[in-house]
N, C-alpha and C. Protein backbone atom coordinates (compact mmCIF):
# COMPACT_ATOMS: atom_id res chain seq x y z
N UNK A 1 128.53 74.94 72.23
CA UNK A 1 128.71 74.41 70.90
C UNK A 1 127.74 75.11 69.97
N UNK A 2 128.14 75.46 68.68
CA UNK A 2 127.69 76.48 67.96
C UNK A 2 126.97 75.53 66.73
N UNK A 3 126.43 75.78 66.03
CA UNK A 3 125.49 74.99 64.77
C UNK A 3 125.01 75.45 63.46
N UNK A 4 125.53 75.20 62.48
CA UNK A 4 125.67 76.15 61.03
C UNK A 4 124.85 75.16 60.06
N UNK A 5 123.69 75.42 60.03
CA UNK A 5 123.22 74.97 58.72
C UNK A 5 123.03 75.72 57.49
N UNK A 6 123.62 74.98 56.45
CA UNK A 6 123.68 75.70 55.65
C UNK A 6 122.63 75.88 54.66
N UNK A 7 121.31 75.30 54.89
CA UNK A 7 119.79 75.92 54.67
C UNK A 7 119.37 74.57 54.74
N UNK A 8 118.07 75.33 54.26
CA UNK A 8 116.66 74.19 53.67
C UNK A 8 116.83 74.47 52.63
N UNK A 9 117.07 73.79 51.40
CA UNK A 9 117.42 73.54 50.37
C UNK A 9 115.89 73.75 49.46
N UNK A 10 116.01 74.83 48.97
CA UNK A 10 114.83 74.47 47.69
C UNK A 10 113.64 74.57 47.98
N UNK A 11 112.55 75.04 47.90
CA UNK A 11 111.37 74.62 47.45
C UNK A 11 110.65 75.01 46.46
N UNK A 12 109.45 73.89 46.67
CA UNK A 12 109.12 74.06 44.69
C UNK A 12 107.90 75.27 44.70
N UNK A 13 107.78 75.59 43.55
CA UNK A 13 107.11 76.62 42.99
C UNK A 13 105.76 76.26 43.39
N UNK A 14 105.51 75.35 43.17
CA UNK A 14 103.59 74.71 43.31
C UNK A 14 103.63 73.48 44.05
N UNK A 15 102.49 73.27 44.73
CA UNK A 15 102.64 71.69 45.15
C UNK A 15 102.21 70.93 44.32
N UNK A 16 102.68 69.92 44.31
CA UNK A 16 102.09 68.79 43.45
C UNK A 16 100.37 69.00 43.30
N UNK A 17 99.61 68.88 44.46
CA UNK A 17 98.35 68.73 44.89
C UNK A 17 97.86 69.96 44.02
N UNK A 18 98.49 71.32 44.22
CA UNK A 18 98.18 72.29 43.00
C UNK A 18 98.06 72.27 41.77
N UNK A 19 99.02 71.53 41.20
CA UNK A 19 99.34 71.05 39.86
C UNK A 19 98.68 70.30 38.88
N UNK A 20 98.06 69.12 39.92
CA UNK A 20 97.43 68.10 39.37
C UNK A 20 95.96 67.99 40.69
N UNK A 21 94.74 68.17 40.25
CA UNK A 21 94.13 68.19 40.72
C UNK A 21 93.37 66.81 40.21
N UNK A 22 92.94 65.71 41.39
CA UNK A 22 92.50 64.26 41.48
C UNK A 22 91.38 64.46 42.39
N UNK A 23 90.11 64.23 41.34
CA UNK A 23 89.24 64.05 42.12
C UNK A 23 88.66 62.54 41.94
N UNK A 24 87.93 61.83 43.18
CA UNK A 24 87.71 60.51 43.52
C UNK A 24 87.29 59.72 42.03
N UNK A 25 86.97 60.39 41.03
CA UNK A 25 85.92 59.31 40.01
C UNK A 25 87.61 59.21 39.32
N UNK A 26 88.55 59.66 39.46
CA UNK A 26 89.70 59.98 38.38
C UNK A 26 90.38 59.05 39.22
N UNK A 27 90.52 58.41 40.26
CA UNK A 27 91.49 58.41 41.15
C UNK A 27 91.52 56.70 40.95
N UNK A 28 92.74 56.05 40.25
CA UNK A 28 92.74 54.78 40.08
C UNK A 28 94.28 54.32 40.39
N UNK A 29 95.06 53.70 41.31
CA UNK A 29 95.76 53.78 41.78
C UNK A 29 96.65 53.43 40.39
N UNK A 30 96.59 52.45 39.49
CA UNK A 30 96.60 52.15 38.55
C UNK A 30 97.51 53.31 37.59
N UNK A 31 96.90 54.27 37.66
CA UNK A 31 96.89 55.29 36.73
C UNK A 31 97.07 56.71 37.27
N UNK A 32 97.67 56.47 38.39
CA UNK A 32 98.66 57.71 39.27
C UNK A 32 99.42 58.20 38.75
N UNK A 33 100.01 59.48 38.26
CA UNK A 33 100.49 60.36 38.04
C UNK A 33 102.12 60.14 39.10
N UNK A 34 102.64 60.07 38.08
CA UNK A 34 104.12 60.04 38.89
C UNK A 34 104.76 61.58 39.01
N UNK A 35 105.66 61.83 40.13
CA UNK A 35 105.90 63.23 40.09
C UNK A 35 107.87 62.92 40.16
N UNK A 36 108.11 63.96 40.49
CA UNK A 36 109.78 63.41 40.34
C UNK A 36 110.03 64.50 41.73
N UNK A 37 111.50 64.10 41.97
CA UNK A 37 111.77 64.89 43.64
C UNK A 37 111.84 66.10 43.60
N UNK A 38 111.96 66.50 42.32
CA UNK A 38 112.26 67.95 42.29
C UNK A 38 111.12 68.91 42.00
N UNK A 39 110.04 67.78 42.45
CA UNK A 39 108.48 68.84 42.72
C UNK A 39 108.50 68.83 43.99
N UNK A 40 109.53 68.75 44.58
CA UNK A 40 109.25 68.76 46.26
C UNK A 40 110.35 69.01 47.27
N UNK A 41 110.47 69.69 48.61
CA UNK A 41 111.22 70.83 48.89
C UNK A 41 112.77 70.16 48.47
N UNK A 42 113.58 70.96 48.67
CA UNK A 42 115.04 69.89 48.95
C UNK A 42 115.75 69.82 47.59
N UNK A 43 117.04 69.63 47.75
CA UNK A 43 117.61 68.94 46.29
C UNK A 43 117.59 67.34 46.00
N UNK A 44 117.41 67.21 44.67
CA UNK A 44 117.48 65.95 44.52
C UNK A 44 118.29 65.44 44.87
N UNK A 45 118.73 64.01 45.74
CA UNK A 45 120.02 63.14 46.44
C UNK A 45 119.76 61.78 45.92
N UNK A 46 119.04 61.54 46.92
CA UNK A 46 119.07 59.87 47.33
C UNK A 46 118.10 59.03 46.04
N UNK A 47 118.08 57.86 45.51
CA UNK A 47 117.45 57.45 44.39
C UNK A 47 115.98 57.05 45.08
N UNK A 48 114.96 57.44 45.21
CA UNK A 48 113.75 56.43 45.82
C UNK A 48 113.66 55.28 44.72
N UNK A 49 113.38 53.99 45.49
CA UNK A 49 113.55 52.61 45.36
C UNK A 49 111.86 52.54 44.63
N UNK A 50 110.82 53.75 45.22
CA UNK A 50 109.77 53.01 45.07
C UNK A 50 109.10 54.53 43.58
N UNK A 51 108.22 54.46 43.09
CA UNK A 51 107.97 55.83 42.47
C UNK A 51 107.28 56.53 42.81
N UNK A 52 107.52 58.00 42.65
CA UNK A 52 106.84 58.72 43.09
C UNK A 52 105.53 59.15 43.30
N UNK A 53 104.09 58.96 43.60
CA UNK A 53 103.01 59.44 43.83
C UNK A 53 101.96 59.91 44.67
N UNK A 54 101.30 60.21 44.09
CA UNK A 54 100.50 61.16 45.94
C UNK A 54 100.55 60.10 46.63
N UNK A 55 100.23 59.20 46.03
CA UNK A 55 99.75 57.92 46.81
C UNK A 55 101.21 57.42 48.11
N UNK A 56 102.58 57.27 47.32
CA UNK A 56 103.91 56.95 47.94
C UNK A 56 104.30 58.10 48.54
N UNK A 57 103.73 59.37 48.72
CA UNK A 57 104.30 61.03 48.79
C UNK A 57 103.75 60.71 50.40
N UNK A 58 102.63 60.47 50.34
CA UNK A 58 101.59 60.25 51.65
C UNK A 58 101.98 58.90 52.69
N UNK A 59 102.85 58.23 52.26
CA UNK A 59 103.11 57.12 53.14
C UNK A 59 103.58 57.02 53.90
N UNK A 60 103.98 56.06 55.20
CA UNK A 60 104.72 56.38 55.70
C UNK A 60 105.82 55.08 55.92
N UNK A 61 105.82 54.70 54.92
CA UNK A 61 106.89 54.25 54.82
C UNK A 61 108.28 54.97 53.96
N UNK A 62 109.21 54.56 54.19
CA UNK A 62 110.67 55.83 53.49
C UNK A 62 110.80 54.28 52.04
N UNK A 63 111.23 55.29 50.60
CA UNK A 63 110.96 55.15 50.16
C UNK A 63 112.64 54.90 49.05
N UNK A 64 113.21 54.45 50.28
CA UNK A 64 114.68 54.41 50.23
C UNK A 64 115.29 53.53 51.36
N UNK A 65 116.20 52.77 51.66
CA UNK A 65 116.76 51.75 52.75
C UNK A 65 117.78 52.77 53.52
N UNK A 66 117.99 52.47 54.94
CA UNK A 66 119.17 53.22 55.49
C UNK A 66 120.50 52.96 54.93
N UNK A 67 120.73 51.24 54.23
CA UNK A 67 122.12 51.52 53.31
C UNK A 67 121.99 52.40 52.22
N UNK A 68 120.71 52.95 51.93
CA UNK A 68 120.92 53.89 50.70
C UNK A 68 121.51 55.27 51.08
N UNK A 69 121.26 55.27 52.00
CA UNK A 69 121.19 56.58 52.65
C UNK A 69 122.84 56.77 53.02
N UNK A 70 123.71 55.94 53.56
CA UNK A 70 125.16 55.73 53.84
C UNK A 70 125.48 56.00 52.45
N UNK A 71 125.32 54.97 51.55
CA UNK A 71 125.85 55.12 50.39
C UNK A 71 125.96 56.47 49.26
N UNK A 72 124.82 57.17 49.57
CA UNK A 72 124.72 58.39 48.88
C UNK A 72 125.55 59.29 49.79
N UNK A 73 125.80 59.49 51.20
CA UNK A 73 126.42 60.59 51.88
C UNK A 73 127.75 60.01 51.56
N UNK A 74 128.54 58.75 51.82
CA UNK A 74 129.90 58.21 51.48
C UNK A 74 130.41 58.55 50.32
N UNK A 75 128.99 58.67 48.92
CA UNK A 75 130.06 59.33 47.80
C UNK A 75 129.55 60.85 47.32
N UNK A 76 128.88 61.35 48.19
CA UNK A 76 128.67 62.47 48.11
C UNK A 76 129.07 63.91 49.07
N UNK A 77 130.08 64.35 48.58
CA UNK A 77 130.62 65.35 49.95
C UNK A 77 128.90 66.32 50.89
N UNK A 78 129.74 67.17 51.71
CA UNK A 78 128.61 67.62 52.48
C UNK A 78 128.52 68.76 51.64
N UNK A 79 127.29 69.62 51.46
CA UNK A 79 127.39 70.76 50.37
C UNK A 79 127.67 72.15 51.40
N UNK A 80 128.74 72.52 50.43
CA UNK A 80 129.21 73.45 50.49
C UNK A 80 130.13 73.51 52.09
N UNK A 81 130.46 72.26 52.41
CA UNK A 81 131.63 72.36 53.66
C UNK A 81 132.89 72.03 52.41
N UNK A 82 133.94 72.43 53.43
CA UNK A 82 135.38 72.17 52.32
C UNK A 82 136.04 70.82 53.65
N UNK A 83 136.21 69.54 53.06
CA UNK A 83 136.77 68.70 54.29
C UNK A 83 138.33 68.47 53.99
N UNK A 84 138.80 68.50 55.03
CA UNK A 84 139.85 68.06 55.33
C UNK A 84 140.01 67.61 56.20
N UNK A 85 141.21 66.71 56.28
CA UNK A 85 141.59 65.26 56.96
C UNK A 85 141.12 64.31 56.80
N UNK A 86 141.45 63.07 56.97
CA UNK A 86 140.56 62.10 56.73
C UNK A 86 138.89 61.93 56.22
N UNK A 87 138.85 61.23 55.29
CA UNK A 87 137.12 60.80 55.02
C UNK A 87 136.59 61.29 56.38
N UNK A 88 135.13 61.66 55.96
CA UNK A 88 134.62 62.04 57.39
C UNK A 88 133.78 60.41 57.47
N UNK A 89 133.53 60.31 58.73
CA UNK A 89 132.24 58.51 58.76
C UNK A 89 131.31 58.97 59.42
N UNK A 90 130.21 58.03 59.18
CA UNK A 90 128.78 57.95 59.32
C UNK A 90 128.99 57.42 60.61
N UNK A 91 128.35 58.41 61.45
CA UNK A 91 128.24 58.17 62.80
C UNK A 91 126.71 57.14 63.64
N UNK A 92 125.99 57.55 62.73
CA UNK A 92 124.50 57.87 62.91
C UNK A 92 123.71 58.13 61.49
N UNK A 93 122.81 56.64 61.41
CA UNK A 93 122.17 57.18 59.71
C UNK A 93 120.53 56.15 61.04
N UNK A 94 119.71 57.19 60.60
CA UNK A 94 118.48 56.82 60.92
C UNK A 94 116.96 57.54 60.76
N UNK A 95 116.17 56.26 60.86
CA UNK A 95 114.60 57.22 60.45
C UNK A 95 113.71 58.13 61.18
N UNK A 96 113.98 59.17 61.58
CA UNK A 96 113.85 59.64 62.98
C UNK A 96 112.44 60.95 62.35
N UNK A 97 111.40 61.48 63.86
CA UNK A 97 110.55 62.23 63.50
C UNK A 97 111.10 63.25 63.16
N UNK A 98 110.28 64.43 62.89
CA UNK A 98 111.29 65.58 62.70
C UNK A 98 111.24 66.20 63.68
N UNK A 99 110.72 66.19 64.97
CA UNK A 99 110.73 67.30 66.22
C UNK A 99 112.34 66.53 66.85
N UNK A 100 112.08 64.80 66.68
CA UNK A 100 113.56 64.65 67.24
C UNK A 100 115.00 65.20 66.37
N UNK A 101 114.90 65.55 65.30
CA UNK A 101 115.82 65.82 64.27
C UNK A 101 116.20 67.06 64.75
N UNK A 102 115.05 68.22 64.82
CA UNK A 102 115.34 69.50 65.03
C UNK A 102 115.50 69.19 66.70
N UNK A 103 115.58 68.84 67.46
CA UNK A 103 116.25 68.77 68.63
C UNK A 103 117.64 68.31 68.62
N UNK A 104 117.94 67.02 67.45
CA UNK A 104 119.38 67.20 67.54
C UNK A 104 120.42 68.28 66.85
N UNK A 105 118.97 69.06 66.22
CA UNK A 105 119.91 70.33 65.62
C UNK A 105 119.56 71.50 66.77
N UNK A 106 119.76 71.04 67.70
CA UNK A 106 119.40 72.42 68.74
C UNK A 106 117.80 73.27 68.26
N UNK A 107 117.07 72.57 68.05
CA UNK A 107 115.70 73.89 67.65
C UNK A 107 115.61 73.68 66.65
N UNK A 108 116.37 73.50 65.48
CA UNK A 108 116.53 74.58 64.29
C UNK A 108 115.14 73.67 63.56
N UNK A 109 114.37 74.71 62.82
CA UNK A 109 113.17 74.25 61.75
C UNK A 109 113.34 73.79 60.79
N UNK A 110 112.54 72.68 60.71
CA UNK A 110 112.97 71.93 59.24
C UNK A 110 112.04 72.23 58.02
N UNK A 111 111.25 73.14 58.53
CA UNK A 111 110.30 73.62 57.51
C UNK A 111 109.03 71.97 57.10
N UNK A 112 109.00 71.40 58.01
CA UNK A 112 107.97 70.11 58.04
C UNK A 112 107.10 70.29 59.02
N UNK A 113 105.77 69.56 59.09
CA UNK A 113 104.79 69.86 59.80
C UNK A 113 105.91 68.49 60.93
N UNK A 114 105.16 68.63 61.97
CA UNK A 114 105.63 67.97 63.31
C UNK A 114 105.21 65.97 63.08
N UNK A 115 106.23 65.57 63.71
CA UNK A 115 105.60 63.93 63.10
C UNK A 115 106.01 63.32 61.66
N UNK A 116 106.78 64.66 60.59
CA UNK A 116 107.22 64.34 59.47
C UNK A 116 108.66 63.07 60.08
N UNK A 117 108.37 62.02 59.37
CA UNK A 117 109.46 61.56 59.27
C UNK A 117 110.39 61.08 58.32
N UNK A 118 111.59 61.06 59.15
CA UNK A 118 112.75 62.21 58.07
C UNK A 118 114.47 61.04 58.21
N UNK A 119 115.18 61.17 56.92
CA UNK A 119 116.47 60.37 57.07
C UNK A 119 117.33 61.53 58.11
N UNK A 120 117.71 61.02 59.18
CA UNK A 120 118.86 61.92 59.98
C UNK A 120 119.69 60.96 59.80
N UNK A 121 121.18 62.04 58.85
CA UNK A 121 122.63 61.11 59.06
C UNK A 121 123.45 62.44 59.70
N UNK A 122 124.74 61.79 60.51
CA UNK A 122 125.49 62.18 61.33
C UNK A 122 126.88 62.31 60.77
N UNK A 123 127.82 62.56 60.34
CA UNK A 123 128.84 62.37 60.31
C UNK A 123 130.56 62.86 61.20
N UNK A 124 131.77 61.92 61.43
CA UNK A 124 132.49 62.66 62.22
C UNK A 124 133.38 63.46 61.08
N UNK A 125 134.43 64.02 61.60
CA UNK A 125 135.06 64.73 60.40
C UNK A 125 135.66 66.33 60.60
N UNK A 126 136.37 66.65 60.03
CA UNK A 126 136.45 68.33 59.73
C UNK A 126 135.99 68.88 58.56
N UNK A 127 134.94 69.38 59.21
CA UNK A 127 134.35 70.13 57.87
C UNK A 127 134.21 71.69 58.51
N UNK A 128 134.42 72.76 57.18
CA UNK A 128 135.02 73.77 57.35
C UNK A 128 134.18 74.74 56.42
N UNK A 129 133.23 75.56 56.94
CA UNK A 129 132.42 76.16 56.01
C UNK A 129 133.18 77.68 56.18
N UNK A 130 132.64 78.43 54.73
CA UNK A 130 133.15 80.24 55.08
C UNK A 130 131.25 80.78 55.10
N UNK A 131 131.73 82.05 55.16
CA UNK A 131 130.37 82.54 55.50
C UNK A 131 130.76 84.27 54.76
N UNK A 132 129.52 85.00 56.05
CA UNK A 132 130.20 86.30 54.91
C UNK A 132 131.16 86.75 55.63
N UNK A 133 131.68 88.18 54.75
CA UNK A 133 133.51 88.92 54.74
C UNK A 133 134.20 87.53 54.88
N UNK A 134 134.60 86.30 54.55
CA UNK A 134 135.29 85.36 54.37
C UNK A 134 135.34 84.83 55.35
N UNK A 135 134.46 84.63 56.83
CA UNK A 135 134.70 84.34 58.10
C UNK A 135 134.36 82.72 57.79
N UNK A 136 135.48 82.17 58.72
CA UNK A 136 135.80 80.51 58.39
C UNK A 136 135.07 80.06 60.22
N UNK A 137 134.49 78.92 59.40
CA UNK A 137 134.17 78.07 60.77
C UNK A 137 134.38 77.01 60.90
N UNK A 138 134.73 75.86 61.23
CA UNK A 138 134.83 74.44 61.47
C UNK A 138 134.36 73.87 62.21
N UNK A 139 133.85 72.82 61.83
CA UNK A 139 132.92 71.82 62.92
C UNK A 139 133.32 70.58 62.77
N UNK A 140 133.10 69.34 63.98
CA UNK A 140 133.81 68.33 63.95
C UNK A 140 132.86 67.25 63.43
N UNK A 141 131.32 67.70 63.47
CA UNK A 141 130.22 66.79 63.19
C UNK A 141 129.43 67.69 62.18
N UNK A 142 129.23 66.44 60.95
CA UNK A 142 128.36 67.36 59.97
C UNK A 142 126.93 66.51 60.00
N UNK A 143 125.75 67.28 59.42
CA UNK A 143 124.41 66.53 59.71
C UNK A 143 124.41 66.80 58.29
N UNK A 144 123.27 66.03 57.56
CA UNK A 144 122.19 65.88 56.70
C UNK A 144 120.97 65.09 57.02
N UNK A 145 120.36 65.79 56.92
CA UNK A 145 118.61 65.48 56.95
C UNK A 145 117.83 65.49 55.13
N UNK A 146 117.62 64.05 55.05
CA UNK A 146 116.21 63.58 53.53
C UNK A 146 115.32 63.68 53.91
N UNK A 147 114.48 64.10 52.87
CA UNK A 147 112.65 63.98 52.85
C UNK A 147 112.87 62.12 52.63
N UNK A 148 112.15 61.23 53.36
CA UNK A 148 112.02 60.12 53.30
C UNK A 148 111.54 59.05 52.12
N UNK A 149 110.47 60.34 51.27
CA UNK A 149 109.74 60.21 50.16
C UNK A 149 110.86 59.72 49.01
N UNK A 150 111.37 61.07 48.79
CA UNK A 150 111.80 61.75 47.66
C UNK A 150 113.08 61.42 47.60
N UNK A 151 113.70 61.40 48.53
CA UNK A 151 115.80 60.91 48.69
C UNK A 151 115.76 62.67 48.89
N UNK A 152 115.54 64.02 48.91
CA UNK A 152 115.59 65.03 48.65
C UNK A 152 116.72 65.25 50.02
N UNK A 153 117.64 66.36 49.60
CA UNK A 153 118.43 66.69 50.64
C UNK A 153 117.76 67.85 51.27
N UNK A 154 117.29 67.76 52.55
CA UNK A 154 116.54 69.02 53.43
C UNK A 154 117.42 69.71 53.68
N UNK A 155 118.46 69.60 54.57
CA UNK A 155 119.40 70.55 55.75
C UNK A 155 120.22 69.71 55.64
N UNK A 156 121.52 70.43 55.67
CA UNK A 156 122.85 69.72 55.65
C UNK A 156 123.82 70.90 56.18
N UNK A 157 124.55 70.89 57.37
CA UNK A 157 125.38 71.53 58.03
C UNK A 157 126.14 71.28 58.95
N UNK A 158 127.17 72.25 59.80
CA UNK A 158 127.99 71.38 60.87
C UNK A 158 127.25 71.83 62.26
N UNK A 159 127.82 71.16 63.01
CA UNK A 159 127.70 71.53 64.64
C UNK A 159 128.80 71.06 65.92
């Protein structure tokens, strides 16, 4: 079985931590600096429930519910697959590390340090990507992987 992701989506120019430099006498939780998802790798997706700051960036709690996570892939196609046949369904939506993520993608790097944890959703379906000279592939299961933080779409492809 073969496995096509169709990238890591994005990353930003500077890190936040570059950008805005907080040192302890400045640092009032109060008066945190909000950042938005699109200072951070990935495309913007999923809505975070909570706002953005070093402080929520660093947590480890996800910053979004697993029905959010259904709900954004249900009305959002997979990027850049073309589907046909039936709606594809959510097989599998969960909060998983990222060494288990990139194991259910066979290896593949998620560009996260190890222990990042990450939205893995599953879907069944025909989804049908091209590639180059127009070569067509189809797969019966599509993945997307979120930054937990941010709603950000990491990796999204078939296998």
């Amino acid at each position: 079985m073969s496995l096509l992701i169709v990238g890591i989506l994005s990353t930003p120019s500077a890190s936040y931590a570059q950008q805005n430099i907080l040192t302890p006498a400045t640092v009032n939780p109060a008066n945190l600096p909000t950042t938005t998802n699109s200072d951070s790798p990935g495309l913007p997706a999923i809505t975070p429930r909570t706002p953005l700051t070093p402080q929520t960036l660093s947590s480890s709690s996800p910053a979004f519910t697993l029905d959010d996570a259904k709900q954004y892939v249900n009305t959002h196609p997979l990027p850049a697959a073309i589907i046909t046949g039936p709606k594809p369904v959510i097989v599998q939506v969960a909060f998983l590390a990222s060494q288990e993520v990139s194991k259910r993608l066979k290896g593949e790097s998620l560009g996260v340090p190890d222990g990042t944890l990450l939205c893995y959703v599953e879907l069944h379906g025909t989804f049908t990507f091209y590639g180059p000279s127009h070569t067509k592939v189809t797969y019966s299961t599509g993945v997307e992987v979120f930054d937990i933080h941010t709603g950000n779409l990491l990796v999204a492809g078939g296998q």
